[in-house]
N, C-alpha and C. Protein backbone atom coordinates (compact mmCIF):
# COMPACT_ATOMS: atom_id res chain seq x y z
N UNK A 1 77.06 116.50 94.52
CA UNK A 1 78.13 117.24 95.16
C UNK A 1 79.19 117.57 94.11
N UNK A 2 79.75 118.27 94.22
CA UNK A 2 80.61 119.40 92.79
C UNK A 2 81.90 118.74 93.53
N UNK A 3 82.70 117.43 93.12
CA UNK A 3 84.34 116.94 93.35
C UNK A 3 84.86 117.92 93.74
N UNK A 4 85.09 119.00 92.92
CA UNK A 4 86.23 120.17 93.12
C UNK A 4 85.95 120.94 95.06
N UNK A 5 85.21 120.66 95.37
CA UNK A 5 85.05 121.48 96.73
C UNK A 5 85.29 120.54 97.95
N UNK A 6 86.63 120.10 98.19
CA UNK A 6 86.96 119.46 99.48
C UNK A 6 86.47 120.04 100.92
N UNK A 7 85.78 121.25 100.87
CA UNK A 7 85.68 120.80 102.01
C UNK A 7 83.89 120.62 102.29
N UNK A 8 83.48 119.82 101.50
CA UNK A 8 82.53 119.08 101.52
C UNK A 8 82.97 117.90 102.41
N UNK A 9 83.82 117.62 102.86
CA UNK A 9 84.24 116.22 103.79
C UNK A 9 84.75 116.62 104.70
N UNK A 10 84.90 115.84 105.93
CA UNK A 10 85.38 116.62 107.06
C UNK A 10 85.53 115.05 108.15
N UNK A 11 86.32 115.53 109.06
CA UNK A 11 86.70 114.04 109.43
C UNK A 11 88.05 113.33 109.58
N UNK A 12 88.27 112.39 109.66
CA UNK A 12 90.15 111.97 110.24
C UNK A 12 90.35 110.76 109.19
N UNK A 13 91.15 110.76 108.60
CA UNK A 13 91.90 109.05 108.02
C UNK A 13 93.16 109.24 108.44
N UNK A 14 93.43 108.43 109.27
CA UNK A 14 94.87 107.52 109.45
C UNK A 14 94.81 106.02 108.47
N UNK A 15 96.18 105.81 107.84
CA UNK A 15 96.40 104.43 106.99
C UNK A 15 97.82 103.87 107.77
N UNK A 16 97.55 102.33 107.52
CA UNK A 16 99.02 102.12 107.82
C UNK A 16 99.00 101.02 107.17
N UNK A 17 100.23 100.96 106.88
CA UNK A 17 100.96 100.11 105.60
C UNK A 17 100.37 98.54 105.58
N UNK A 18 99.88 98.44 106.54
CA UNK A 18 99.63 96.78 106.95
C UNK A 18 98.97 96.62 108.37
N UNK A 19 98.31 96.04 108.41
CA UNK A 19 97.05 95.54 109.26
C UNK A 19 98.23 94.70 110.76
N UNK A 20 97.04 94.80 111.77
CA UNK A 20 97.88 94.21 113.19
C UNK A 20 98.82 93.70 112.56
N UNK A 21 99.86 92.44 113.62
CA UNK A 21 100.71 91.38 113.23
C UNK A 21 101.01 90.77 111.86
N UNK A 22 101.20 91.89 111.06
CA UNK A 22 101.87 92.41 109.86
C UNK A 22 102.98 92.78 109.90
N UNK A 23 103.45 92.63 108.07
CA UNK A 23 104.99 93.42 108.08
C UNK A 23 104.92 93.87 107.32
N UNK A 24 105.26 94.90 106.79
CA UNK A 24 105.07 96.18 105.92
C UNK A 24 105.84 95.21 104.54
N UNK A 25 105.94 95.31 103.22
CA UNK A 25 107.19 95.24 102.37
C UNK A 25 107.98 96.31 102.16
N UNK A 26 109.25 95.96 102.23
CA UNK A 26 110.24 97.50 102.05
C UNK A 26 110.06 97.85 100.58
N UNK A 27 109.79 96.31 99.76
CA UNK A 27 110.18 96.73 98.30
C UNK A 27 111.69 97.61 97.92
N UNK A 28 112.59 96.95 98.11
CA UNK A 28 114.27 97.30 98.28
C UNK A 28 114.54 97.72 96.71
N UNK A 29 114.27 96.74 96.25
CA UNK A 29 114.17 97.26 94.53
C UNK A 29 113.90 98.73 94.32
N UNK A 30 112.80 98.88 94.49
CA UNK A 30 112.63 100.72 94.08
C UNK A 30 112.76 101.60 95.46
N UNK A 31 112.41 103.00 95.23
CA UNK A 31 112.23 104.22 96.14
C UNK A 31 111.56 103.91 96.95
N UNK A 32 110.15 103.41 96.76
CA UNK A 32 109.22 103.38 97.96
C UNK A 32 109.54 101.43 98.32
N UNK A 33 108.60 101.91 99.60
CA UNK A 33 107.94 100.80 100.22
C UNK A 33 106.33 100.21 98.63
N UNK A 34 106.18 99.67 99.28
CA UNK A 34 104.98 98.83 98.43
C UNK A 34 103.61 99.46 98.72
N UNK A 35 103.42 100.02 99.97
CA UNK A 35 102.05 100.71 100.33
C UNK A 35 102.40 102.07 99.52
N UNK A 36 103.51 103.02 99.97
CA UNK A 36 103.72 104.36 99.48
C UNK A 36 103.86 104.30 97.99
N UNK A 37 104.78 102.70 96.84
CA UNK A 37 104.51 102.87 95.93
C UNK A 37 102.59 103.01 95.40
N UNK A 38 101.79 102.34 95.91
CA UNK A 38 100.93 102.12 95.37
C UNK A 38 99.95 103.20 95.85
N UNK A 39 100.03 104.40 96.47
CA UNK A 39 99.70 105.54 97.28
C UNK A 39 100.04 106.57 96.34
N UNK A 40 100.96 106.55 96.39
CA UNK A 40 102.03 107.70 95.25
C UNK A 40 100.73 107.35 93.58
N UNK A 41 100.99 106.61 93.19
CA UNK A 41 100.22 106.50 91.98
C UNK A 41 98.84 106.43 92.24
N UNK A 42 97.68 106.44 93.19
CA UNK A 42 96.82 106.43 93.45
C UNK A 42 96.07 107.70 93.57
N UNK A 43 96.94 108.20 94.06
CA UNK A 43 96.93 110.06 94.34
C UNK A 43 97.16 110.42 92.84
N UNK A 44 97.82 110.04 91.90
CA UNK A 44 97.68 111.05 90.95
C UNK A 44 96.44 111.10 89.69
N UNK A 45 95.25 109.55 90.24
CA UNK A 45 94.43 109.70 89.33
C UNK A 45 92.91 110.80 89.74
N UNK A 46 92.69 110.93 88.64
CA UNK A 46 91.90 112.18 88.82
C UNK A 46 90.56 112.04 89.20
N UNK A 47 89.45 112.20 89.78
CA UNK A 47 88.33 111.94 90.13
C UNK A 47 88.08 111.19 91.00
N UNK A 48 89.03 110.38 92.07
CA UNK A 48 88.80 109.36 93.07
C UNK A 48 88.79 110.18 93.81
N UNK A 49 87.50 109.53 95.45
CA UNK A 49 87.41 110.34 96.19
C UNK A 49 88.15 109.68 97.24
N UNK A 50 88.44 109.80 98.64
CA UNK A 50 89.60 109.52 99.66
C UNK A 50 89.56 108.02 99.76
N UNK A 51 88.13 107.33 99.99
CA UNK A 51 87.62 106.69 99.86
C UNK A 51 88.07 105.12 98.57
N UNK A 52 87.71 105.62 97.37
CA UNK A 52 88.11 104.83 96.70
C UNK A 52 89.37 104.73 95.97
N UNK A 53 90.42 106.06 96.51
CA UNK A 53 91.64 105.85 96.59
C UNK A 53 91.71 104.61 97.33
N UNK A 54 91.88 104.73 98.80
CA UNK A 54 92.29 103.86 99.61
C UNK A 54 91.71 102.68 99.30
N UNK A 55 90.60 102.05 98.80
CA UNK A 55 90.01 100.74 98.73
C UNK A 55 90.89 100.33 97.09
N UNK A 56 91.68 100.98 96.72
CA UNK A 56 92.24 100.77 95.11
C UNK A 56 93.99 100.77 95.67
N UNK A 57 94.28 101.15 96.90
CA UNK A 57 95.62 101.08 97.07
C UNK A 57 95.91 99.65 97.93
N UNK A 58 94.51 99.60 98.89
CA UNK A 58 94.65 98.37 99.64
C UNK A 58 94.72 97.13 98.73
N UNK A 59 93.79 96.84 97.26
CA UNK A 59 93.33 95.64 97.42
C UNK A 59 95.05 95.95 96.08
N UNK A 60 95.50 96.67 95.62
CA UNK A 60 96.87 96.86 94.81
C UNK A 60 97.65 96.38 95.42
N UNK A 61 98.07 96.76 96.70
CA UNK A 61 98.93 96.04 97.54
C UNK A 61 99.08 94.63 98.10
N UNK A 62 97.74 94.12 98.44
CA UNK A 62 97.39 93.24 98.81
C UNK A 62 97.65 91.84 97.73
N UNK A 63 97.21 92.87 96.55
CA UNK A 63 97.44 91.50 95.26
C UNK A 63 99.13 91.30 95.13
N UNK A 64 100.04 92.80 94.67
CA UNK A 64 100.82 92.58 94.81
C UNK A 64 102.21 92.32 95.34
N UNK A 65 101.43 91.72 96.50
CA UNK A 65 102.53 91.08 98.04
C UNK A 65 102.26 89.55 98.12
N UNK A 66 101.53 88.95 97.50
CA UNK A 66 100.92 87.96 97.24
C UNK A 66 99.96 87.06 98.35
N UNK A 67 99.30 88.32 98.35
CA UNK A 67 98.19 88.42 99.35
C UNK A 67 98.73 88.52 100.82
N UNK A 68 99.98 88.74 101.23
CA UNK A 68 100.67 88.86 102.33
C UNK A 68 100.43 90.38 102.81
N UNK A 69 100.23 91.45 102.74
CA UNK A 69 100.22 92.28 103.07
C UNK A 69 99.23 93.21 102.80
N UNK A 70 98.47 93.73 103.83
CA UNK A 70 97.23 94.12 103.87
C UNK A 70 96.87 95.32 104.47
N UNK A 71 96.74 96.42 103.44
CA UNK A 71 97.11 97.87 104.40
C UNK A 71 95.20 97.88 105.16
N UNK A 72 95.56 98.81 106.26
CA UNK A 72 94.27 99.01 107.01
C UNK A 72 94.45 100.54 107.08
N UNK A 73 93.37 101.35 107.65
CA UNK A 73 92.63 102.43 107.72
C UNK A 73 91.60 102.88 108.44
N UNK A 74 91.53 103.43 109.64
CA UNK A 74 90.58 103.19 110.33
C UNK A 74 89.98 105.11 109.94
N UNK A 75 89.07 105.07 109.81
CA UNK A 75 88.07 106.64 109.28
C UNK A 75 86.97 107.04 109.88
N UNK A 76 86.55 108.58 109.88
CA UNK A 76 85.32 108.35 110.22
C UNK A 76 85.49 109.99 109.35
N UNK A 77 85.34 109.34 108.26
CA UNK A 77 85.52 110.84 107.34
C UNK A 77 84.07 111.03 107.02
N UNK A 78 83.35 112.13 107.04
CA UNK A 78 81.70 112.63 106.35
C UNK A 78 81.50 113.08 104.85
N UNK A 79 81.21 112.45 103.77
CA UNK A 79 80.93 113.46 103.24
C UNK A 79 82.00 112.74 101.71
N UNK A 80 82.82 113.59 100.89
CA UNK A 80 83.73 112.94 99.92
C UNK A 80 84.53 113.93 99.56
N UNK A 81 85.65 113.62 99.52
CA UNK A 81 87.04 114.30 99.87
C UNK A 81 88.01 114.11 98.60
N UNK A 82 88.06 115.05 97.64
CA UNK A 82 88.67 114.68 96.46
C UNK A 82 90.33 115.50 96.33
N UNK A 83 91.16 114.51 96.13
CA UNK A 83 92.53 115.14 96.20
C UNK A 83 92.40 116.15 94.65
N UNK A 84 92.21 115.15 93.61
CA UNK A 84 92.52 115.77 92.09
C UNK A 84 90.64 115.51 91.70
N UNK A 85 90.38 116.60 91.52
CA UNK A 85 88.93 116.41 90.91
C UNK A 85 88.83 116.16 89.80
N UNK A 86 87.59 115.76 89.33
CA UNK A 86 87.88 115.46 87.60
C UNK A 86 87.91 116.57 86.73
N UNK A 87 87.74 115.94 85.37
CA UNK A 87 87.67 117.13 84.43
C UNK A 87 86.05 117.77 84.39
């Protein structure tokens, strides 16, 4: 499948910052929250598909909340969905 052609995927992702009876981190220190920091930089690498964005933002977050915070995602996306394709 040729990355560059999104609409090779088709389908719904909703994310949220943290799983049931969770609490998000605000992360007060910087701009974002801790999910959106680690979202924001996830999105700008090149060749990940929706997919292994999100499995690279969850287990980022997860490490650095100290294992307290655990984003979830429920999908039923087809196919592979590339924000920034590669070179």
């Amino acid at each position: 499948m040729n990355p560059a052609r999104a609409a090779d995927a088709e389908g719904t992702l909703i994310a949220f910052a943290t799983g049931d009876n969770n609490v998000a981190a605000d992360n007060p220190a910087e701009n974002n929250g801790l999910f959106t920091k680690h979202l924001v930089a996830a999105l700008q690498t090149a060749a990940l598909c929706l997919d292994e964005i999100f499995r690279s933002v969850k287990q980022d977050v997860f490490l650095a909340s100290g294992r307290k915070q655990n984003p979830f995602t429920y999908d039923n996306i087809v196919g592979r969905y590339y924000f920034q394709p590669g070179p």
